[in-house]
C-alpha atoms as a PDB file:
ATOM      1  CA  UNK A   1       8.123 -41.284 -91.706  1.00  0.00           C
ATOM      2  CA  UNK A   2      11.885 -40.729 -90.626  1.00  0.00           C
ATOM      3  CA  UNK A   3      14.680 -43.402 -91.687  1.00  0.00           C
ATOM      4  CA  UNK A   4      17.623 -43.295 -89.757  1.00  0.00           C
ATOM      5  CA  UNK A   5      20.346 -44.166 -91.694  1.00  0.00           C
ATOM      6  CA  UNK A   6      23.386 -45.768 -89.956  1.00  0.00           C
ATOM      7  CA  UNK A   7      26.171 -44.771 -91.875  1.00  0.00           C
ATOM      8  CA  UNK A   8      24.994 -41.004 -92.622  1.00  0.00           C
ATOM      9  CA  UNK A   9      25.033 -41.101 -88.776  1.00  0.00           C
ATOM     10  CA  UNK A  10      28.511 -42.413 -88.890  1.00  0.00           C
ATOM     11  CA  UNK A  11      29.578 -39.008 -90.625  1.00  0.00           C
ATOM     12  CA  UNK A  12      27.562 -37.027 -88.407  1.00  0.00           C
ATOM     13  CA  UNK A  13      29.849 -34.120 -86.928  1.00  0.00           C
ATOM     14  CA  UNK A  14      30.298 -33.929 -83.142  1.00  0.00           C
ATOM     15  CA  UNK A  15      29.606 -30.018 -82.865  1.00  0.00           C
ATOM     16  CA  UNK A  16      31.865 -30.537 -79.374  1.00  0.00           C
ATOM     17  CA  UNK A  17      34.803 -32.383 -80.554  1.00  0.00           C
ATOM     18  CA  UNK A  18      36.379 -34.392 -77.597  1.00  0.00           C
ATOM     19  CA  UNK A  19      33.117 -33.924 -75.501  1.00  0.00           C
ATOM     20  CA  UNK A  20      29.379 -35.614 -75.443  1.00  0.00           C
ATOM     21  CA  UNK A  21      28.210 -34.090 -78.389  1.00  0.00           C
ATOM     22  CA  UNK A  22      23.973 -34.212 -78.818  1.00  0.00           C
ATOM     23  CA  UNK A  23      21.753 -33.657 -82.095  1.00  0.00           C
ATOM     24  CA  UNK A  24      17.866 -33.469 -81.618  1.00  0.00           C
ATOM     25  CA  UNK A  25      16.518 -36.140 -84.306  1.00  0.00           C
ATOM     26  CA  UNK A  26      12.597 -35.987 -83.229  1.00  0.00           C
ATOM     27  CA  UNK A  27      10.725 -33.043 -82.761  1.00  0.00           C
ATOM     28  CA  UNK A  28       7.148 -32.054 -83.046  1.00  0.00           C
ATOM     29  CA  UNK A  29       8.868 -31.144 -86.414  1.00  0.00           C
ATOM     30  CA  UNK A  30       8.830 -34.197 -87.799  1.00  0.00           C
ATOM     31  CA  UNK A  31       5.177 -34.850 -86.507  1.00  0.00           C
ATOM     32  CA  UNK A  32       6.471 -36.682 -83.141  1.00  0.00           C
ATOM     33  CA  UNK A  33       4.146 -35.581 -80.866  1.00  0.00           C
ATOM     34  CA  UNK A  34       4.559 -37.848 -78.103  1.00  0.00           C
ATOM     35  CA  UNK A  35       8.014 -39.594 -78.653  1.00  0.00           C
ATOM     36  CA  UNK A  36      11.445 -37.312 -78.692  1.00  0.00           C
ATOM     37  CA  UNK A  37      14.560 -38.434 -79.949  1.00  0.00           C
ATOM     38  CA  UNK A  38      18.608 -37.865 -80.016  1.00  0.00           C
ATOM     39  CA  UNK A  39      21.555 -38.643 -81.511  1.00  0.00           C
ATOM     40  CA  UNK A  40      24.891 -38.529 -79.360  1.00  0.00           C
ATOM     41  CA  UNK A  41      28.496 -38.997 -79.497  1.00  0.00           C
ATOM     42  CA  UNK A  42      30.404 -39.789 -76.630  1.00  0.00           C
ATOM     43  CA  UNK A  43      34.709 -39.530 -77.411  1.00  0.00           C
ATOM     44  CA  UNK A  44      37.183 -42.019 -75.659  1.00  0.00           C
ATOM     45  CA  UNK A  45      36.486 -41.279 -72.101  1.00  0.00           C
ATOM     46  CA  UNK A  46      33.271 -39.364 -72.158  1.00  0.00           C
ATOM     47  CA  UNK A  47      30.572 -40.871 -69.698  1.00  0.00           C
ATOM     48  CA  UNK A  48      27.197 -39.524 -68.818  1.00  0.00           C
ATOM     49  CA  UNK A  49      26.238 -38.843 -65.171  1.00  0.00           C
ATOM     50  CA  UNK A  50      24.432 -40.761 -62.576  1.00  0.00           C
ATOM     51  CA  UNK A  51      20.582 -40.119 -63.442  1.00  0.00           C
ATOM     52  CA  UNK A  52      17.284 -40.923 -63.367  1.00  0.00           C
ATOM     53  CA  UNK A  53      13.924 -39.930 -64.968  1.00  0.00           C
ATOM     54  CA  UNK A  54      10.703 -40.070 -63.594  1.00  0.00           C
ATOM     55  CA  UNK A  55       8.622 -40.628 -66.432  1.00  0.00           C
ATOM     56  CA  UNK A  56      10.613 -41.168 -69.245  1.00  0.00           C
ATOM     57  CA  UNK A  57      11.399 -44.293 -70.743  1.00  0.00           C
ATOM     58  CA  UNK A  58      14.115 -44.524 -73.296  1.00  0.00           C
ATOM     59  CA  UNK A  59      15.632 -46.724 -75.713  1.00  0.00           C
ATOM     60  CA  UNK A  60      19.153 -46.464 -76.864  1.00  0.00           C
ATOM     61  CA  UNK A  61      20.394 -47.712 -80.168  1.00  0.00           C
ATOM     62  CA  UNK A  62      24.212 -48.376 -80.077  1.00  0.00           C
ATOM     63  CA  UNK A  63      25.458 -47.182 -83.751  1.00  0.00           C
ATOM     64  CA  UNK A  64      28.716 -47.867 -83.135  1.00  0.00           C
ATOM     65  CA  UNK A  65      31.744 -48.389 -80.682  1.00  0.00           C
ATOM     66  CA  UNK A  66      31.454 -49.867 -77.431  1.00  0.00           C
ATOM     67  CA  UNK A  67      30.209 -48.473 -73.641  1.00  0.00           C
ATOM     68  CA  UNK A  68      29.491 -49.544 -70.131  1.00  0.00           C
ATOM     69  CA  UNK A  69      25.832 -48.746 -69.194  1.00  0.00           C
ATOM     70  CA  UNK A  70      25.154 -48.739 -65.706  1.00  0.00           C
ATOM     71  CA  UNK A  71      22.246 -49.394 -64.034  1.00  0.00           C
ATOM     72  CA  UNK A  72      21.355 -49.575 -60.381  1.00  0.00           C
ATOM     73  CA  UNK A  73      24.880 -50.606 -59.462  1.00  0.00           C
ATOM     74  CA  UNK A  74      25.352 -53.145 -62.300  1.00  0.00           C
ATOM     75  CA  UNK A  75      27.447 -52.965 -65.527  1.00  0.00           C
ATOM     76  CA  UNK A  76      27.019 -53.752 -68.828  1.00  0.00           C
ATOM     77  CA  UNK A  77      28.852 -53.952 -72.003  1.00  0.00           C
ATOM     78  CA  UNK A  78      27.195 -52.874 -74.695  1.00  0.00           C
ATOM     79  CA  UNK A  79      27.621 -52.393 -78.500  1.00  0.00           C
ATOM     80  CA  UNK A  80      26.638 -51.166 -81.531  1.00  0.00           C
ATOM     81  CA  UNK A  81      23.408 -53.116 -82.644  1.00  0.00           C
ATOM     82  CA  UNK A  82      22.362 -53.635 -79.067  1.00  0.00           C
ATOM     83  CA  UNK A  83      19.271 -51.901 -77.944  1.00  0.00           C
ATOM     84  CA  UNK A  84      19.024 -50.963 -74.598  1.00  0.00           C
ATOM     85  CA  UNK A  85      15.688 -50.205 -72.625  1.00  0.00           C
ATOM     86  CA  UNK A  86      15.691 -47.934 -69.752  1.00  0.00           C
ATOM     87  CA  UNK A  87      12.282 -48.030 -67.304  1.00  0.00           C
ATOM     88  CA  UNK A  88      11.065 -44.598 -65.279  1.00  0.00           C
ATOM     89  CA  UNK A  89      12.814 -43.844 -62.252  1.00  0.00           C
ATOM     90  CA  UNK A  90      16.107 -46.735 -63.097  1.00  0.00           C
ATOM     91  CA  UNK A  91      19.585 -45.277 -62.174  1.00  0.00           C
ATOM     92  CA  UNK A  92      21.604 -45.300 -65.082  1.00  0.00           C
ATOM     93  CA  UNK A  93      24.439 -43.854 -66.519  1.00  0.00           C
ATOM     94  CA  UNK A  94      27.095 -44.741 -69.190  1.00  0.00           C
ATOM     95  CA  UNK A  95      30.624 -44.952 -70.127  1.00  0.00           C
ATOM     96  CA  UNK A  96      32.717 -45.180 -72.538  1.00  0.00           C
ATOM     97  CA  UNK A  97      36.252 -46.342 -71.487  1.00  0.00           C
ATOM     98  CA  UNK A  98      37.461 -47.200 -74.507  1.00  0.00           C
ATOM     99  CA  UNK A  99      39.568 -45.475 -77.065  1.00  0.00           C
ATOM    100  CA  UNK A 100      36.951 -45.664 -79.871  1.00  0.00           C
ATOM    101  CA  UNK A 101      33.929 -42.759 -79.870  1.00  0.00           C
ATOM    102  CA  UNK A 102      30.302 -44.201 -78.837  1.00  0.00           C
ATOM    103  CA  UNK A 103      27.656 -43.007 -81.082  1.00  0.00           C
ATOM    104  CA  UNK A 104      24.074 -43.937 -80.412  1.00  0.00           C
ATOM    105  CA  UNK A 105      20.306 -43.003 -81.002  1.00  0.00           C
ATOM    106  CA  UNK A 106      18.030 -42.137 -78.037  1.00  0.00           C
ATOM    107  CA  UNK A 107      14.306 -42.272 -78.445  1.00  0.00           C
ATOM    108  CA  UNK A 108      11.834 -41.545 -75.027  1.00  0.00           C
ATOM    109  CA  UNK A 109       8.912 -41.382 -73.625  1.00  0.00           C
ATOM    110  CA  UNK A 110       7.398 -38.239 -72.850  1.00  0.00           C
ATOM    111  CA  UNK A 111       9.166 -35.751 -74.678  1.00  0.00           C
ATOM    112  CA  UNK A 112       9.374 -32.810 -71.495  1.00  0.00           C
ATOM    113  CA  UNK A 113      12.737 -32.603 -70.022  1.00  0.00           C
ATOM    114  CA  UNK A 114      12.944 -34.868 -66.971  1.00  0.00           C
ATOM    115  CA  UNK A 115      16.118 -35.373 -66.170  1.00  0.00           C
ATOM    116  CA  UNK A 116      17.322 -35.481 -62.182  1.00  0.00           C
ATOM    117  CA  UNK A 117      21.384 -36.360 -61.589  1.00  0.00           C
ATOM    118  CA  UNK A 118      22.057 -38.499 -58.731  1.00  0.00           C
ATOM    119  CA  UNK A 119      24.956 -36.915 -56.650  1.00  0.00           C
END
């Protein structure tokens, strides 16, 4: 079992201060063997490009702050204690335009790298 504790993720480092900074939180490691997880940190105008997965499905845990996430053309505010799903082959992207940092918890569906940037 793995507890995710919200405000030992509020301490959490960025190990790229004033960009996206990413921590892998589920690995086989930790006996995940078909889920994979992250933890990220998005500064005060940070965003994450236009994207897509084809078989992945993700949730996203807002920890704190607030972001846009955009998804086939529409926006949406978000904040921490919303959880967001995100369906294979969906559009999406997010933003954070405000002045606070964005910190939230990814968890997907399968764990291989799939990830295609829409230019």
């Amino acid at each position: 079992m793995k507890i995710y504790r919200k405000n030992e993720l509020a301490r959490m480092e960025n190990p790229t201060p004033g960009e996206r900074g990413r921590q892998i939180v589920l690995t086989e490691e930790q006996n995940a063997k078909a889920m994979g997880g992250h933890f990220s940190i998005l500064p005060p105008g940070a965003m994450l490009p236009l994207h897509y997965h084809e078989k992945r499905e993700s949730l996203i845990i807002l920890v704190s702050g607030e972001a846009i996430e955009i998804a086939e053309g529409q926006e949406h505010v978000v904040q921490a204690g919303d959880v967001i799903y995100i369906p294979a082959v969906e559009k999406h992207k997010i933003e954070n335009r405000s002045k606070q940092e964005v910190r939230y918890l990814e968890f997907f569906t399968p764990t291989k790298v799939d990830f295609i940037e829409v230019k």
